[in-house]
C-alpha atoms as a PDB file:
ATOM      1  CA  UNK A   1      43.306 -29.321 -17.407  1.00  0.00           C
ATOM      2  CA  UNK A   2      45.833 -32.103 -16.611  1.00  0.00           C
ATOM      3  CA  UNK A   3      45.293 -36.059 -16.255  1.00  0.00           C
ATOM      4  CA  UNK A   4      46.074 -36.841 -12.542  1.00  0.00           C
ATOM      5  CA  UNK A   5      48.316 -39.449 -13.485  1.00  0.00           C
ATOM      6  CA  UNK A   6      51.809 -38.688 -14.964  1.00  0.00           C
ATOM      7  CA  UNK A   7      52.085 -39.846 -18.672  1.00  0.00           C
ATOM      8  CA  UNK A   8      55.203 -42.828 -17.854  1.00  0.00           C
ATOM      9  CA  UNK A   9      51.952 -44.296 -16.133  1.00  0.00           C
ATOM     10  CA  UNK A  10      50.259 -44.110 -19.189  1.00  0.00           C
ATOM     11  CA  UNK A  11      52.494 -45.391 -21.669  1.00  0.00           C
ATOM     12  CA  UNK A  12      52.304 -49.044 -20.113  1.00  0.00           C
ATOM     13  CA  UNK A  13      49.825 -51.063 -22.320  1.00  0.00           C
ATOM     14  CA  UNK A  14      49.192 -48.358 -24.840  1.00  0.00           C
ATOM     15  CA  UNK A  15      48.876 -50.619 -28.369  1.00  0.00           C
ATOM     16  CA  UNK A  16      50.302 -49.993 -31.971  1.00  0.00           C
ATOM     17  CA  UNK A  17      47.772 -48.845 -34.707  1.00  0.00           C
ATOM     18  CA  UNK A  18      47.417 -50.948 -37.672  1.00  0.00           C
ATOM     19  CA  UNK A  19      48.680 -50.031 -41.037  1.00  0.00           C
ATOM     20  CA  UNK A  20      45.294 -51.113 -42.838  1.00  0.00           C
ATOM     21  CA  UNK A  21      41.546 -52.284 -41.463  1.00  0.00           C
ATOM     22  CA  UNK A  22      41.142 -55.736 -41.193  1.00  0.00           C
ATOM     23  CA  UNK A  23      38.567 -57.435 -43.404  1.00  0.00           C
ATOM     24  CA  UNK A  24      35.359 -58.466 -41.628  1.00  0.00           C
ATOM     25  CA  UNK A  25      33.615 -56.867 -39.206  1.00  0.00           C
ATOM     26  CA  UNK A  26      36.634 -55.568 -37.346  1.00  0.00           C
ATOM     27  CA  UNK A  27      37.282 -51.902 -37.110  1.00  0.00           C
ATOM     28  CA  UNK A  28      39.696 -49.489 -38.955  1.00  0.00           C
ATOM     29  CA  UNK A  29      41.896 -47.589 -35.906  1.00  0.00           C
ATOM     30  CA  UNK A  30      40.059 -44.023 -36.306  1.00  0.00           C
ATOM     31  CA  UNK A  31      36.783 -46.463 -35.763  1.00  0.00           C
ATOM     32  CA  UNK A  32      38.284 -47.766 -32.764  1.00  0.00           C
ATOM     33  CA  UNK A  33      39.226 -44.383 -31.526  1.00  0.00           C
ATOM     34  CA  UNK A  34      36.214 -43.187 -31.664  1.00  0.00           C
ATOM     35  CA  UNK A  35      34.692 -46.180 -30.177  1.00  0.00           C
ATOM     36  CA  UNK A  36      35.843 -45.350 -26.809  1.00  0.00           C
ATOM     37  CA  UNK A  37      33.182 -42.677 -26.461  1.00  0.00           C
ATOM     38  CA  UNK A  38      30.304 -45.524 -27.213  1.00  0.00           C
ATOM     39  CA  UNK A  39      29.989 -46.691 -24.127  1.00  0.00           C
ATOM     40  CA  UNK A  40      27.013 -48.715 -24.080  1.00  0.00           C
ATOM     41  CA  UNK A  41      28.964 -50.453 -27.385  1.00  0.00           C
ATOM     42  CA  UNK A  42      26.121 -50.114 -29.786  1.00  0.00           C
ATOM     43  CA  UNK A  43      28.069 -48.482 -32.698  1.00  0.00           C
ATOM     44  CA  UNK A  44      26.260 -45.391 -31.468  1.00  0.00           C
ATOM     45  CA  UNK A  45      27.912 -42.305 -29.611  1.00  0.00           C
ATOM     46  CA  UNK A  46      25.834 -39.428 -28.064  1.00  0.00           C
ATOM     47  CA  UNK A  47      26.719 -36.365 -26.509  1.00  0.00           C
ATOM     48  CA  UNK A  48      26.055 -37.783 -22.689  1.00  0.00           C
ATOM     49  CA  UNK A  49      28.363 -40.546 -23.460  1.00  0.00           C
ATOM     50  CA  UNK A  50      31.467 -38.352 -24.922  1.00  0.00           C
ATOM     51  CA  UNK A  51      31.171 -36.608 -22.011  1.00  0.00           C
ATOM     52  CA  UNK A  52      31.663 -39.721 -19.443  1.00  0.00           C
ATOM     53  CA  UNK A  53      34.315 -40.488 -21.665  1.00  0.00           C
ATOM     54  CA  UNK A  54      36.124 -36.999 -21.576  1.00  0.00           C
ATOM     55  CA  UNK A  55      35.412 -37.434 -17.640  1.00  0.00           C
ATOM     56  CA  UNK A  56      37.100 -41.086 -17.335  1.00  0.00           C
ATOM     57  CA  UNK A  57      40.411 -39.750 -19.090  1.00  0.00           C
ATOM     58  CA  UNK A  58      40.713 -36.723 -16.422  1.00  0.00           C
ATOM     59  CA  UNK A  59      38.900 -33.855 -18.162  1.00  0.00           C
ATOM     60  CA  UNK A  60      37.526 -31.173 -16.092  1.00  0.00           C
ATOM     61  CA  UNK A  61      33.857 -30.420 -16.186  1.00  0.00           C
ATOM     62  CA  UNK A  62      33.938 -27.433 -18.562  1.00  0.00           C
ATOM     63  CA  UNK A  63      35.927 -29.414 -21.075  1.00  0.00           C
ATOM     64  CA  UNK A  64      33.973 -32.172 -20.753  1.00  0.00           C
ATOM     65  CA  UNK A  65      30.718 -30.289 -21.790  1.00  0.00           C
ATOM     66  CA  UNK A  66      31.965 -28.055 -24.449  1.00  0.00           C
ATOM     67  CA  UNK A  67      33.962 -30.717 -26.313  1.00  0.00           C
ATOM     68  CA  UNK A  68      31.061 -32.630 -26.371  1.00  0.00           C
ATOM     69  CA  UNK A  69      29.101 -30.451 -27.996  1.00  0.00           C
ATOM     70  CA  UNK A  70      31.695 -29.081 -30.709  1.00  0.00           C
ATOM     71  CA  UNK A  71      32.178 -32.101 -31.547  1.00  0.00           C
ATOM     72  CA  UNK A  72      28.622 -33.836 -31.746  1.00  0.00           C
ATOM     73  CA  UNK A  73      27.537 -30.670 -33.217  1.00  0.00           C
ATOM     74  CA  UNK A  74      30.288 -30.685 -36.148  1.00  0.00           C
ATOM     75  CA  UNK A  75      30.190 -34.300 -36.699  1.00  0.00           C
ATOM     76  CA  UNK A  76      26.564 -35.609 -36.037  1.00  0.00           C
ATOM     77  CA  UNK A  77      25.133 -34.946 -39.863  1.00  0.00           C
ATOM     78  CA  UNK A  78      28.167 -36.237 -41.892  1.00  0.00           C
ATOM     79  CA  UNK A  79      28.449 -39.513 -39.853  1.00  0.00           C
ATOM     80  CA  UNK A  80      24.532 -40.561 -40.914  1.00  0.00           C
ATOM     81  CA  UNK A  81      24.269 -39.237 -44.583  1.00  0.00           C
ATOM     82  CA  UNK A  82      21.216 -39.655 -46.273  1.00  0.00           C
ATOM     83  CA  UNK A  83      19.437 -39.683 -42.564  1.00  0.00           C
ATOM     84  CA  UNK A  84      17.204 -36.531 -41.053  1.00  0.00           C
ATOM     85  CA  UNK A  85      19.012 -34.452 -38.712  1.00  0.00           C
ATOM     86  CA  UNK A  86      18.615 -35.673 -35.203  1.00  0.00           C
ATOM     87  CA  UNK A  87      18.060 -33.414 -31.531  1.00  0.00           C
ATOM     88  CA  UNK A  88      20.536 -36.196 -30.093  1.00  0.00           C
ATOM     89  CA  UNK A  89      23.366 -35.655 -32.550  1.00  0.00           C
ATOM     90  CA  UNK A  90      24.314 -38.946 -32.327  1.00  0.00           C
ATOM     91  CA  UNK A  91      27.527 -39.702 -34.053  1.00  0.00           C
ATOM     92  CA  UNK A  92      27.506 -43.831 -35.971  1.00  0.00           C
ATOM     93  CA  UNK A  93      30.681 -45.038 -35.318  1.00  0.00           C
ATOM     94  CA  UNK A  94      31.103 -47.313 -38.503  1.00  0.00           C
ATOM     95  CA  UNK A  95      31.011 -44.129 -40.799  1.00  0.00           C
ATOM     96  CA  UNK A  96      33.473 -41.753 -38.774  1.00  0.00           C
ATOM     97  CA  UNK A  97      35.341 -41.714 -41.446  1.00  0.00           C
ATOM     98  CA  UNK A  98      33.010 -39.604 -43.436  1.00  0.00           C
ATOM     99  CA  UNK A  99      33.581 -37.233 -40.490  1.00  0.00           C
ATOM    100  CA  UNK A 100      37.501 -36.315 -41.240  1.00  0.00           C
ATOM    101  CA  UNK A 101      38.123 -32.894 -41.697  1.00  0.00           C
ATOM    102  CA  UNK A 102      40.718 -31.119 -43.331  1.00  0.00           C
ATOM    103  CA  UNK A 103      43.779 -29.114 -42.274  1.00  0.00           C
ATOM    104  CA  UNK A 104      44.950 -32.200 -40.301  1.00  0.00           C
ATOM    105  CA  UNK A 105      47.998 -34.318 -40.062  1.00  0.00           C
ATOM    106  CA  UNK A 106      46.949 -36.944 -42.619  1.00  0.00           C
ATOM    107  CA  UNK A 107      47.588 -39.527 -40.149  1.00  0.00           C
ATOM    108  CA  UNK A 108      44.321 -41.585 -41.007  1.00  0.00           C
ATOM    109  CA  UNK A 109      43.380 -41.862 -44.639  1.00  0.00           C
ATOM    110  CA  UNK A 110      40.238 -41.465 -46.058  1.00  0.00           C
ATOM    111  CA  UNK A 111      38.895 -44.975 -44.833  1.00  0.00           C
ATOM    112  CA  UNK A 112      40.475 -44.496 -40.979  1.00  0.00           C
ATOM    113  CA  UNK A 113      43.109 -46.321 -41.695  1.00  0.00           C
ATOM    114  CA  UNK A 114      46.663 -45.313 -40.039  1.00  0.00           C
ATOM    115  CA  UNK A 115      48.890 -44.114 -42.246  1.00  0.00           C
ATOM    116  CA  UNK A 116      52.455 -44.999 -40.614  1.00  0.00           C
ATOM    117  CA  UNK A 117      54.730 -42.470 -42.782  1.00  0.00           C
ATOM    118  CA  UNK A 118      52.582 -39.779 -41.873  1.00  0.00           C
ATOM    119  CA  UNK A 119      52.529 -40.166 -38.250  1.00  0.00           C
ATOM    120  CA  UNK A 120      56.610 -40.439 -39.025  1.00  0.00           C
ATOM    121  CA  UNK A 121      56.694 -37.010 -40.644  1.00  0.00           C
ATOM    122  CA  UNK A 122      55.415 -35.283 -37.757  1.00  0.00           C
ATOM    123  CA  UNK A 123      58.199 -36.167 -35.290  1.00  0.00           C
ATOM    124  CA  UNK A 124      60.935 -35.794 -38.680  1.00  0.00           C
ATOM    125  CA  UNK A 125      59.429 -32.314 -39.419  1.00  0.00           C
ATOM    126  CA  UNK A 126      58.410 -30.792 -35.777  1.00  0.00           C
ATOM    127  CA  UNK A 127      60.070 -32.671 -33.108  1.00  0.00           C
ATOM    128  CA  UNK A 128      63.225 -30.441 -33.279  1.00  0.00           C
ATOM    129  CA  UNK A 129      63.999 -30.666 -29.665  1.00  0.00           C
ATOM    130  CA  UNK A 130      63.590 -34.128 -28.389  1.00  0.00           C
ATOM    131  CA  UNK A 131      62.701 -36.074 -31.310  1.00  0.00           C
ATOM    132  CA  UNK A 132      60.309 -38.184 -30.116  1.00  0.00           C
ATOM    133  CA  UNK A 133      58.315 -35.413 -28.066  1.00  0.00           C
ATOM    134  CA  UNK A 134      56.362 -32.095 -29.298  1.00  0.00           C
ATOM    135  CA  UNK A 135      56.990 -28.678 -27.253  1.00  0.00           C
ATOM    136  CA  UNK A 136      54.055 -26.586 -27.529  1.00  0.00           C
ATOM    137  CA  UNK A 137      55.594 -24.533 -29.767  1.00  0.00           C
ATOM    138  CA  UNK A 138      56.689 -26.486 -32.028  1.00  0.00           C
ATOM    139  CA  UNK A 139      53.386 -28.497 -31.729  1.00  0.00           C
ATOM    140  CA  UNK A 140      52.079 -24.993 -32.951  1.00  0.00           C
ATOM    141  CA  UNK A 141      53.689 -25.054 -35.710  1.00  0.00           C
ATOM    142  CA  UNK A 142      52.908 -28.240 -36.828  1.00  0.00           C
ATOM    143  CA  UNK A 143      49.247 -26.961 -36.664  1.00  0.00           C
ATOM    144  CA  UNK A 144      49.889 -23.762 -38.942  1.00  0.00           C
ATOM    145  CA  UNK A 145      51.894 -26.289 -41.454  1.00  0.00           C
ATOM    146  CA  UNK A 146      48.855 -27.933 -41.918  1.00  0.00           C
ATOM    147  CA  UNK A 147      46.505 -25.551 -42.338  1.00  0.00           C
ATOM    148  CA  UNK A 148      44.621 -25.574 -45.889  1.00  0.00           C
ATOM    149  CA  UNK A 149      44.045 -22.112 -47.695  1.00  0.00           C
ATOM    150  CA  UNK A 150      40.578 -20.772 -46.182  1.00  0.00           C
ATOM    151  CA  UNK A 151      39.376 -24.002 -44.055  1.00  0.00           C
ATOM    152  CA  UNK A 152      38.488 -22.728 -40.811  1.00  0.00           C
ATOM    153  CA  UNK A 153      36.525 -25.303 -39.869  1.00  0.00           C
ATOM    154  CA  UNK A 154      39.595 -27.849 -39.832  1.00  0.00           C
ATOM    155  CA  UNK A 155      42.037 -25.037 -38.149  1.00  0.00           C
ATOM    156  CA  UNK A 156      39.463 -25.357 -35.388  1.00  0.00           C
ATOM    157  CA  UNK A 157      38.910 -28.386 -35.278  1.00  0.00           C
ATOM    158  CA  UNK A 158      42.432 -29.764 -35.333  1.00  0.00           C
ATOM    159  CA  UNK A 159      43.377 -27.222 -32.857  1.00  0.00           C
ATOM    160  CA  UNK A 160      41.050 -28.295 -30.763  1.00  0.00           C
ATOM    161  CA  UNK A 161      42.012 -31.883 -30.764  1.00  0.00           C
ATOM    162  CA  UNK A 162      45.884 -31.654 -30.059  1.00  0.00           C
ATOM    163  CA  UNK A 163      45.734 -28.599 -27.475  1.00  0.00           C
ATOM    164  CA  UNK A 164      43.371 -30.803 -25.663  1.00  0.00           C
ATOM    165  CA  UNK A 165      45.701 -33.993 -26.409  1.00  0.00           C
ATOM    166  CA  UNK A 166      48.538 -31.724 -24.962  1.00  0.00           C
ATOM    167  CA  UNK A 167      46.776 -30.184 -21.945  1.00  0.00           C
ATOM    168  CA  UNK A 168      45.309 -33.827 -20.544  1.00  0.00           C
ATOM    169  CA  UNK A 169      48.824 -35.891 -21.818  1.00  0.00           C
ATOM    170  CA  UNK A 170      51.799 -33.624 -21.309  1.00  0.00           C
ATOM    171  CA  UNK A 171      54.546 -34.639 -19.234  1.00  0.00           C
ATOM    172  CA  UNK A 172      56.178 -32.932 -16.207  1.00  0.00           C
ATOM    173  CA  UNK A 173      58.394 -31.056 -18.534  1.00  0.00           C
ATOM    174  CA  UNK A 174      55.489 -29.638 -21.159  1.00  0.00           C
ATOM    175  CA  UNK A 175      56.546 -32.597 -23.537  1.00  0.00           C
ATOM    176  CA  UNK A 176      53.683 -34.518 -25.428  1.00  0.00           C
ATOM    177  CA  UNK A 177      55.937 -37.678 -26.156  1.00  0.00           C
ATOM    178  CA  UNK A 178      55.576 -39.784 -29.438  1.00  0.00           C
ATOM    179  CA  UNK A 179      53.942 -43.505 -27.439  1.00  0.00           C
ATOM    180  CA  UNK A 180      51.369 -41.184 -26.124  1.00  0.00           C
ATOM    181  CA  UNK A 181      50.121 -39.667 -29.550  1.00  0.00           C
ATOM    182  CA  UNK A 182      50.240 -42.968 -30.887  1.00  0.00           C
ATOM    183  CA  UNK A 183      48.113 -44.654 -28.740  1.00  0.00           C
ATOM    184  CA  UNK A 184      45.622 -41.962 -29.268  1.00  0.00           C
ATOM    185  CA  UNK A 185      45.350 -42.676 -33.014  1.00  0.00           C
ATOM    186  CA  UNK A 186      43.918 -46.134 -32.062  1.00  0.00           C
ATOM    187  CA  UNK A 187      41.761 -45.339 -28.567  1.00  0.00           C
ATOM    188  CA  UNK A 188      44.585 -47.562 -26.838  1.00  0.00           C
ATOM    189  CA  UNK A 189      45.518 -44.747 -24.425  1.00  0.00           C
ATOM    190  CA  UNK A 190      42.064 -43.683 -24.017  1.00  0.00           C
ATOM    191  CA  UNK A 191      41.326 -46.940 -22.066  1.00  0.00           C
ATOM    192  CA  UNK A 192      44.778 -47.271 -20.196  1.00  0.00           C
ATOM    193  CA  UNK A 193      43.730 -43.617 -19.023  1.00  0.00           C
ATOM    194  CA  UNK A 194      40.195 -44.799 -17.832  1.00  0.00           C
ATOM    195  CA  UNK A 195      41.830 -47.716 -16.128  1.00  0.00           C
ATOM    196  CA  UNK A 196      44.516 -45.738 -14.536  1.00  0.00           C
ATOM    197  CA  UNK A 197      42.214 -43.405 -13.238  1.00  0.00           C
ATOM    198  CA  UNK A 198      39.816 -45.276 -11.620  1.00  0.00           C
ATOM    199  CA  UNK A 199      41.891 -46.308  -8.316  1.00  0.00           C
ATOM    200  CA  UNK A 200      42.053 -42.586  -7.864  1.00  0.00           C
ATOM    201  CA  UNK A 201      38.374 -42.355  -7.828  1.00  0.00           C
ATOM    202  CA  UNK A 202      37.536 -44.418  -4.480  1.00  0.00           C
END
């Protein structure tokens, strides 16, 4: 399903992730791109809300639904260790980063923080036909470079995120372009999207 607007739209006002979190009460850039989802802003995100947020960046119905519950369902437990299981896998946004599964591109660190080099290496190893955009193929095969030995669950789950990344955010010409990735690593683009969208909506 593709975003109604085209992606030069989108690229106006999309930030740059930090390279570390800030100290205080501020959030790390995976915290923040989560946060996007939590839209009643009470460090809480449930199923209803990831789907208004799937909604306000252009996905369909179907997408919508089913991400929200592969991803609630995957990532409810780990964000609230130590807490019972809960029928409204709610997702804490502060601990996300006990969420991160494996098989990815190492762009956030352990903590959610952004890892610059890494982001980097993906365009140096993959881009191989405009070099700041992916082709689906050779977004692909950055996908199968990652994989760890025997982790399914991360396969899935990181193929998951970038073919829906690619399907909502590629441009005219199939291209998923380097300012649009980036801006998803920190929930910048997330909100441009909403805000984009919304004139289309009356």
């Amino acid at each position: 399903m593709a975003s109604s607007m085209p992606p030069e739209a989108i690229l106006e006002g999309v930030g740059d992730a930090g390279a570390a979190k800030p100290s205080g009460s501020e959030q790390s850039v995976l915290e923040k791109h989560v946060a996007f989802f939590d839209r009643n802003h009470d460090g809480i995100v449930y199923p209803w809300e990831t789907f208004e947020g799937f909604r306000a960046i252009g996905a369909g119905y179907l997408l919508s639904m089913t991400g929200a519950f592969l991803i609630h369902f995957a990532l409810s437990s780990k964000t609230r260790p130590g807490k019972y299981p809960s029928p409204f896998f709610p997702i804490e946004v502060k601990n996300i980063h006990l969420a991160k599964h494996g098989s990815d591109s190492g762009v956030y660190d352990s903590d959610g923080r952004f890892v610059s080099l890494k982001f980097e290496e993906i365009f140096r190893k993959f881009a191989r036909t405009h070099g700041n955009a992916l082709t689906s193929g050779e977004l692909m095969a950055m996908l199968k470079a990652n994989r760890e030995p025997q982790d399914y669950k991360g396969w899935i789950g990181s193929w998951t995120e970038w073919m829906t990344l690619y399907n909502l955010c590629k441009d005219n010409d199939g291209l998923l372009r380097k300012e649009i990735v980036k801006g998803v690593y920190d929930g910048s683009l997330f909100e441009r999207m909403e805000r984009d969208r919304k004139p289309h909506r009356k």
